[in-house]
Protein backbone atom coordinates (compact mmCIF):
# COMPACT_ATOMS: atom_id res chain seq x y z
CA UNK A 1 0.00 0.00 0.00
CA UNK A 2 1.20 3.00 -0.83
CA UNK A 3 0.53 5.79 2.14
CA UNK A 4 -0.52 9.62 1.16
CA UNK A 5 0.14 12.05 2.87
CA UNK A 6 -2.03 15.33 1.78
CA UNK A 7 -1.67 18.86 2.45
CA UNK A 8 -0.96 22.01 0.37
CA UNK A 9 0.92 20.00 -2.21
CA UNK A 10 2.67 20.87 -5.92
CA UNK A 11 2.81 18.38 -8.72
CA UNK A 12 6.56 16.91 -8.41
CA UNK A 13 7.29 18.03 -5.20
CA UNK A 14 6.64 15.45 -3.35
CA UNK A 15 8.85 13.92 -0.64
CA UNK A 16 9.26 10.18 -0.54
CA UNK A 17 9.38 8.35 3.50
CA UNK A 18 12.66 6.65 4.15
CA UNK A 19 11.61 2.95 4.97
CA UNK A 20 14.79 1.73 7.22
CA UNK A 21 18.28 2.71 4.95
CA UNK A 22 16.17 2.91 1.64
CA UNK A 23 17.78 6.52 0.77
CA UNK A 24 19.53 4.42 -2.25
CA UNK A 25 15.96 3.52 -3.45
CA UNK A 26 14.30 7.49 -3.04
CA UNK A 27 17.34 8.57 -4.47
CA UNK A 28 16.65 6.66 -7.94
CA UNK A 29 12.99 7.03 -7.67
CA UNK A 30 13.39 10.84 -7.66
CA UNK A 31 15.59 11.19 -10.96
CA UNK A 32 13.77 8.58 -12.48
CA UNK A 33 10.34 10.49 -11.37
CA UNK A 34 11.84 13.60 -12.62
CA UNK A 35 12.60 12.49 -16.32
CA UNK A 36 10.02 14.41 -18.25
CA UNK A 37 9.36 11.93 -20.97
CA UNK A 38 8.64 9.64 -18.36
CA UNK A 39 6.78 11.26 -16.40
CA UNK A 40 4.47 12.25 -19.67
CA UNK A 41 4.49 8.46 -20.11
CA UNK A 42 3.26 7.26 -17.01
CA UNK A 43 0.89 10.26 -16.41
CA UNK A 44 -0.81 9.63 -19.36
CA UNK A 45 -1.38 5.85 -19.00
CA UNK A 46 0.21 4.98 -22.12
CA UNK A 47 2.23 2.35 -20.27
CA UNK A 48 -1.32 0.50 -19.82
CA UNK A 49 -1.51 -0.67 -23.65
CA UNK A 50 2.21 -1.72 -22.97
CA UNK A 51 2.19 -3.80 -19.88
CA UNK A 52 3.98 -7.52 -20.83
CA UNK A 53 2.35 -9.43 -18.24
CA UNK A 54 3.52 -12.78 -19.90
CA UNK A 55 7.00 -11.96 -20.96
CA UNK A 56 8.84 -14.39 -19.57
CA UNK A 57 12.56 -12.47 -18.87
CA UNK A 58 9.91 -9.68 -17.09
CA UNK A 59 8.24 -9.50 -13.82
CA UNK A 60 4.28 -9.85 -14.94
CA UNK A 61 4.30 -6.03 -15.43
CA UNK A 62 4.17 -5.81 -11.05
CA UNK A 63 7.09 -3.83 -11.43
CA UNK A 64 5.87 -1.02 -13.82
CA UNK A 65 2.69 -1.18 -12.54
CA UNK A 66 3.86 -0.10 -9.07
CA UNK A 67 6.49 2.59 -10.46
CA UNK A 68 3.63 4.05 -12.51
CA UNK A 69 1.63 4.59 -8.97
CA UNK A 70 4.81 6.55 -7.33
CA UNK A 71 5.21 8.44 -10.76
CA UNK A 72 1.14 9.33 -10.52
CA UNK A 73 1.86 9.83 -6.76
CA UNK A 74 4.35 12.27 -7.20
CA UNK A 75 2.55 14.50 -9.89
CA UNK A 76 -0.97 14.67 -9.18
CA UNK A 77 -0.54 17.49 -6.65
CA UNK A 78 -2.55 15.78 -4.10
CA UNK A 79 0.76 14.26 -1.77
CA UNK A 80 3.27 16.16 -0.08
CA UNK A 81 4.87 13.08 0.90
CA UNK A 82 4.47 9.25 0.04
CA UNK A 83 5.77 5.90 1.57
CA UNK A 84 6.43 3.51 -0.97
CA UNK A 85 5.69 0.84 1.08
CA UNK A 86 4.19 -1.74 -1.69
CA UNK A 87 6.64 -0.65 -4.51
CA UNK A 88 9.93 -1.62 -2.13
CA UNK A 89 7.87 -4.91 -1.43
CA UNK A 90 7.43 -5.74 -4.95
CA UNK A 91 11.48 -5.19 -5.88
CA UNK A 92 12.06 -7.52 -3.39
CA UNK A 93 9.78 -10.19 -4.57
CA UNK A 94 11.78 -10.70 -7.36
CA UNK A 95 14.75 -9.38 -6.20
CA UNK A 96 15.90 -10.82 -2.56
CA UNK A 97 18.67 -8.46 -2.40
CA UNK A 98 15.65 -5.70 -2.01
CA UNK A 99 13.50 -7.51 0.77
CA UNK A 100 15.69 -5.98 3.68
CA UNK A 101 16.27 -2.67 5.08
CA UNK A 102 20.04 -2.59 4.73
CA UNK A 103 21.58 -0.40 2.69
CA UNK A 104 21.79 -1.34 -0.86
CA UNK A 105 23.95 0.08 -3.79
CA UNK A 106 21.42 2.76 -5.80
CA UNK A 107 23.22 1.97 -9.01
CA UNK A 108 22.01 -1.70 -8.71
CA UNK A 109 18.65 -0.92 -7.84
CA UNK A 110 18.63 1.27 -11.15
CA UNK A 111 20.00 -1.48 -13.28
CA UNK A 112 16.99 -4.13 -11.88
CA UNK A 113 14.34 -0.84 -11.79
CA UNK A 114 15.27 0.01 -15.49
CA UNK A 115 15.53 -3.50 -16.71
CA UNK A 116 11.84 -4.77 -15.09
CA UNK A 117 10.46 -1.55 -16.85
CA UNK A 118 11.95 -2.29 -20.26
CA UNK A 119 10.85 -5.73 -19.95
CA UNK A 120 7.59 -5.24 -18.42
CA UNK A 121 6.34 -2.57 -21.12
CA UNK A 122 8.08 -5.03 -24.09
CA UNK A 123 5.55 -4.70 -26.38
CA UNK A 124 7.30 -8.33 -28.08
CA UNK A 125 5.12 -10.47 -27.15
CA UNK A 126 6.22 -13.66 -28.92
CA UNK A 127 10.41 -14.13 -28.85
CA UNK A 128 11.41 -15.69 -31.86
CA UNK A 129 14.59 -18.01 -31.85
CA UNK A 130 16.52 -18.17 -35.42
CA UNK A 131 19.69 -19.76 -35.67
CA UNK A 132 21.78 -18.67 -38.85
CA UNK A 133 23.96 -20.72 -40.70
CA UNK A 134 26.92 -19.98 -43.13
CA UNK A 135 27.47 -22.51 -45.81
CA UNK A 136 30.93 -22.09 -47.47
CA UNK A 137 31.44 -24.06 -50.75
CA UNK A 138 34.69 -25.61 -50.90
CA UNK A 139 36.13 -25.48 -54.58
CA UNK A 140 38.58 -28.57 -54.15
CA UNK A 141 36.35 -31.26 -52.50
CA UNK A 142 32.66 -30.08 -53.69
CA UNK A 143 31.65 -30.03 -50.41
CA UNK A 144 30.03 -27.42 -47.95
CA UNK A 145 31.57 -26.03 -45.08
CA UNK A 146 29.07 -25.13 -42.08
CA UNK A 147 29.30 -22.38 -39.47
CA UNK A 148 26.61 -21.67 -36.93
């Protein structure tokens, strides 16, 4: 659950709780949350048409479904500060090295964040496996050299 709490508010100035030693994760949430064309994207619900909830290298689209509600969060103008309570939960469902309150490394959290976004708004749906091959003719011995 993600906890509001309202006042006299402006769109993108909004301050996110610290949950334990989760500065690393506000830290990335912020400049993430500040990219304009992501912002735009999430704000307008175009990330609803591209939710991949059975790509199978992404995380049933739980991951950008929860970033999209701090992104929303953040700009509606409603929340001076939020407590992202159910988005930390959800990294660390599918990422143990989230599940505690110790201190984590923000640039890994961006890696996994960016990753289960790209993967969870894939609009692929089917991944298509093609092996190429490289046939060679051999002059001497009329016969056909293979590469994979």
């Amino acid at each position: 659950m993600l906890f509001f709490f309202l006042g006299n508010a402006h769109p993108g100035l909004t301050g996110i709780r610290n949950l334990g030693n989760t500065c690393f994760m506000n830290s990335i949430i912020q400049c993430l949350a500040s990219t304009e064309k992501l912002v735009k994207y999430f704000m307008s619900g175009g990330h609803r048409n591209d939710l991949n909830r059975s790509n199978e290298l992404g995380f049933r689209g739980e991951i950008a479904a929860e970033f999209s509600v701090i992104v929303r969060a953040m700009w509606d103008g409603h929340c001076r500060i939020i407590s992202p309570r159910r988005f930390k939960h959800t990294l660390g469902q599918f990422n143990q090295q989230f599940v505690s309150n110790d201190q984590q490394d923000a640039q890994e959290l961006l890696l996994f964040l960016l990753d289960g976004l790209h993967e969870d708004l894939n609009r692929v749906k089917l991944i298509f496996h093609k092996i190429l091959f490289s046939s060679i003719p051999c002059p001497i011995f009329s016969q056909f050299y293979t590469q994979i």
